[in-house]
C-alpha atoms as a PDB file:
ATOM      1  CA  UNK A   1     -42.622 -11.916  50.531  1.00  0.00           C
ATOM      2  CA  UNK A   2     -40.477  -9.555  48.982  1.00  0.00           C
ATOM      3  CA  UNK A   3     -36.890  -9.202  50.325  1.00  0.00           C
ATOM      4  CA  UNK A   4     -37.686  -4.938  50.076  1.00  0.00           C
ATOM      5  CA  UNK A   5     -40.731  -5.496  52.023  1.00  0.00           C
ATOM      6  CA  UNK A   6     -39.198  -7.609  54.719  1.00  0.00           C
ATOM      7  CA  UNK A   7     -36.448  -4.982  54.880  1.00  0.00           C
ATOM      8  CA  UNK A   8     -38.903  -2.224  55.764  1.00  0.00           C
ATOM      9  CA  UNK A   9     -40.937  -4.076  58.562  1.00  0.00           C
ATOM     10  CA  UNK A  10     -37.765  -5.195  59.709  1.00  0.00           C
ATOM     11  CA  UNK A  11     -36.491  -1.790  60.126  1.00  0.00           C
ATOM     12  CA  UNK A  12     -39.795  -0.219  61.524  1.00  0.00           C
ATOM     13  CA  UNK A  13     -39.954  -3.327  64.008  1.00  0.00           C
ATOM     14  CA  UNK A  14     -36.403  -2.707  65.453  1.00  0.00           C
ATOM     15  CA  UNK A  15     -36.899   0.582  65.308  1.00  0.00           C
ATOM     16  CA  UNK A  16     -39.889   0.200  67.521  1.00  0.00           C
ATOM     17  CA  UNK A  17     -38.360  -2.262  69.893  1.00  0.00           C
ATOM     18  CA  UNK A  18     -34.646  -1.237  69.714  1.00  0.00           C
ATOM     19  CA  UNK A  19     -34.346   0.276  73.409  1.00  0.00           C
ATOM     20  CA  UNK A  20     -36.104  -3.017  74.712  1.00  0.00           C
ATOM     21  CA  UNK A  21     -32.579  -4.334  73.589  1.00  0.00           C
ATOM     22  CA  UNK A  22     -30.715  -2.066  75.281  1.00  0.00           C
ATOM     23  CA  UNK A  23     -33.205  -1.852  78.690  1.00  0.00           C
ATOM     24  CA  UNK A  24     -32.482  -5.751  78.494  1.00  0.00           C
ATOM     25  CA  UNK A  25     -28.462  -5.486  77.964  1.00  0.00           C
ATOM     26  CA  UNK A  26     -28.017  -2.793  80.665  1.00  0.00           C
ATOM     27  CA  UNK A  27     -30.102  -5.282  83.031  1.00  0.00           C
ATOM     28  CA  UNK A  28     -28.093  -8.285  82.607  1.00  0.00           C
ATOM     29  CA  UNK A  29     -24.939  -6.612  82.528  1.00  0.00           C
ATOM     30  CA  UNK A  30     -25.971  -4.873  86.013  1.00  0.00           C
ATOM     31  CA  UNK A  31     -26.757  -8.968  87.414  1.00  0.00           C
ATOM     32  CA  UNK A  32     -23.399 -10.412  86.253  1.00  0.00           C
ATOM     33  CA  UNK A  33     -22.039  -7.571  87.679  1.00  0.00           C
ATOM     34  CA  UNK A  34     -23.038  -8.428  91.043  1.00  0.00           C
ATOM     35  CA  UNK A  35     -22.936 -11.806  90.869  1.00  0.00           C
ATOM     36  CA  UNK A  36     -18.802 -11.315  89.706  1.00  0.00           C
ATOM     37  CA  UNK A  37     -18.746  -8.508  92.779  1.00  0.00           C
ATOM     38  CA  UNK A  38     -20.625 -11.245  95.217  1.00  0.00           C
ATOM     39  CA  UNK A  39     -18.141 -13.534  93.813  1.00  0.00           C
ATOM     40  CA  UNK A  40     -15.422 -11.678  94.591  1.00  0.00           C
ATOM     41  CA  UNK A  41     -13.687 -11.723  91.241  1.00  0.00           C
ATOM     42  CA  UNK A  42     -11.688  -9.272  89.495  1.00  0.00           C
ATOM     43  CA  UNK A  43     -12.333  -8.259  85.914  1.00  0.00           C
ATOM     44  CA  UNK A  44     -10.993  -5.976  83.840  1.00  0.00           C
ATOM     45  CA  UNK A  45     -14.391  -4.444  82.250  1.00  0.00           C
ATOM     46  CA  UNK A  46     -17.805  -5.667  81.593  1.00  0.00           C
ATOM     47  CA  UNK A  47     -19.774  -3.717  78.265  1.00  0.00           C
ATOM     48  CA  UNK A  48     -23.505  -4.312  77.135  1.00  0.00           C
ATOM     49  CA  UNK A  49     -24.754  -3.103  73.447  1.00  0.00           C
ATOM     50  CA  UNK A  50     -27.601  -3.514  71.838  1.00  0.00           C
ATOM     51  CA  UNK A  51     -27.494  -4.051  67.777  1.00  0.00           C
ATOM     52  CA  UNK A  52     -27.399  -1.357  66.311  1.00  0.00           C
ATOM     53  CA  UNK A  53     -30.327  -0.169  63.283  1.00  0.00           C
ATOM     54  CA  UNK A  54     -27.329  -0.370  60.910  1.00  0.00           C
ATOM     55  CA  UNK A  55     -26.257  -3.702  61.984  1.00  0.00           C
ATOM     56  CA  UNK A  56     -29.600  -5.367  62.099  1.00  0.00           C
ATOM     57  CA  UNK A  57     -30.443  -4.081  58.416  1.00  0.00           C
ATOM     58  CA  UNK A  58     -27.226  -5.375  57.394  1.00  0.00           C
ATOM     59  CA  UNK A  59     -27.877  -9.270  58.963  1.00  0.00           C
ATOM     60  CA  UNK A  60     -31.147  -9.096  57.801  1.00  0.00           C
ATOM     61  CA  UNK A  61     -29.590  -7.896  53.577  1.00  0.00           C
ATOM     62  CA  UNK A  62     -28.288 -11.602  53.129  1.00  0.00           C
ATOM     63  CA  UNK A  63     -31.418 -12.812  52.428  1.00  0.00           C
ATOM     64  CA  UNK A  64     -31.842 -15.943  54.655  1.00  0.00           C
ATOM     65  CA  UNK A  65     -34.468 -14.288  57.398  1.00  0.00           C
ATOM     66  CA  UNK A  66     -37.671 -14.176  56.330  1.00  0.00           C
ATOM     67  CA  UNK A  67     -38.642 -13.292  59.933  1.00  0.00           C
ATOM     68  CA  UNK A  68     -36.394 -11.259  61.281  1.00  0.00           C
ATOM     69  CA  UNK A  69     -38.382 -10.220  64.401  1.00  0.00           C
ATOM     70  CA  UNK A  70     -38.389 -13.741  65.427  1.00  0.00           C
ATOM     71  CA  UNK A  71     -34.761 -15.310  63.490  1.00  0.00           C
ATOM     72  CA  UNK A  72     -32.448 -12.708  64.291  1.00  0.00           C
ATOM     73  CA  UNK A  73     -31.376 -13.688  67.833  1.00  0.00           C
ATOM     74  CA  UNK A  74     -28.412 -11.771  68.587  1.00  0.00           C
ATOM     75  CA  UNK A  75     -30.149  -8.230  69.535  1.00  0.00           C
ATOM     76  CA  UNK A  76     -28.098  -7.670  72.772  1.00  0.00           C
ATOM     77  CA  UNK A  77     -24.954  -8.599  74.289  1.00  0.00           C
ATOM     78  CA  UNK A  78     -22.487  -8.955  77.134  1.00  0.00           C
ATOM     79  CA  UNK A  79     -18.631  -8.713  77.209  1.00  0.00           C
ATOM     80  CA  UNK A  80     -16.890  -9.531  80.326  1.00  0.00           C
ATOM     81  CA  UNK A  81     -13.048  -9.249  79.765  1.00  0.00           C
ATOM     82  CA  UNK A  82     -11.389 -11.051  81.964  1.00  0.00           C
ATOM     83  CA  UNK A  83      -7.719 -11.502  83.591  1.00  0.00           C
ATOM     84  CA  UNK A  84      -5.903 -14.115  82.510  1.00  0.00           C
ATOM     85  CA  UNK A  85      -2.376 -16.214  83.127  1.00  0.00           C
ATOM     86  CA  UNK A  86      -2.517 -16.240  87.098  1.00  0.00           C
ATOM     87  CA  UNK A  87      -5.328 -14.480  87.667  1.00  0.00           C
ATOM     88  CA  UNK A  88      -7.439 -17.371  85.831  1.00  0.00           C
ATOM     89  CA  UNK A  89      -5.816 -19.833  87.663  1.00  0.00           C
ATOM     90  CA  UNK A  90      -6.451 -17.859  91.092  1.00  0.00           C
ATOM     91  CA  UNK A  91     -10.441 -17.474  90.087  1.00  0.00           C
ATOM     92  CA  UNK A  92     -10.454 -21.236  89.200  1.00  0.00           C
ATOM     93  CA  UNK A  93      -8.793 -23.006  91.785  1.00  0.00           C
END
């Protein structure tokens, strides 16, 4: 298929799907949240994204997806920054 083709369904898929992403990153980031408050441990922050349009279209530019519905796999994330020196070895003791 043409890479201009894949490009456009690409974009009109995320597009369509994009606040699935971010629905899904909001609700994981609100469980590891609990389970770090249940925990008792003390972070400094915890973030969630979803990719953004721009950041998908540019992945998907390189020209190895021919799928990128189904091969691009990174469409939301967590960051949980942590503590370290003694308050890792507090947390892992």
């Amino acid at each position: 298929m043409d890479k201009e083709i894949i490009k456009a369904e690409a974009n009109r898929w995320y597009l369509q799907n994009q606040s699935l992403y971010k629905k899904l990153a909001k609700k994981i980031q609100d469980i590891i949240s609990e389970v770090i408050k249940d925990s008792n441990i003390d972070i400094h922050s915890i973030y969630s994204r979803e990719k953004s349009l721009e950041s998908f279209i540019k992945k998907i530019e390189n020209g190895k997806y021919d799928n990128p519905a189904k091969q691009v796999t990174d469409l939301a994330g967590i960051r949980v920054i942590a503590y370290v020196g003694m308050m890792l070895i507090k947390y892992t003791n």
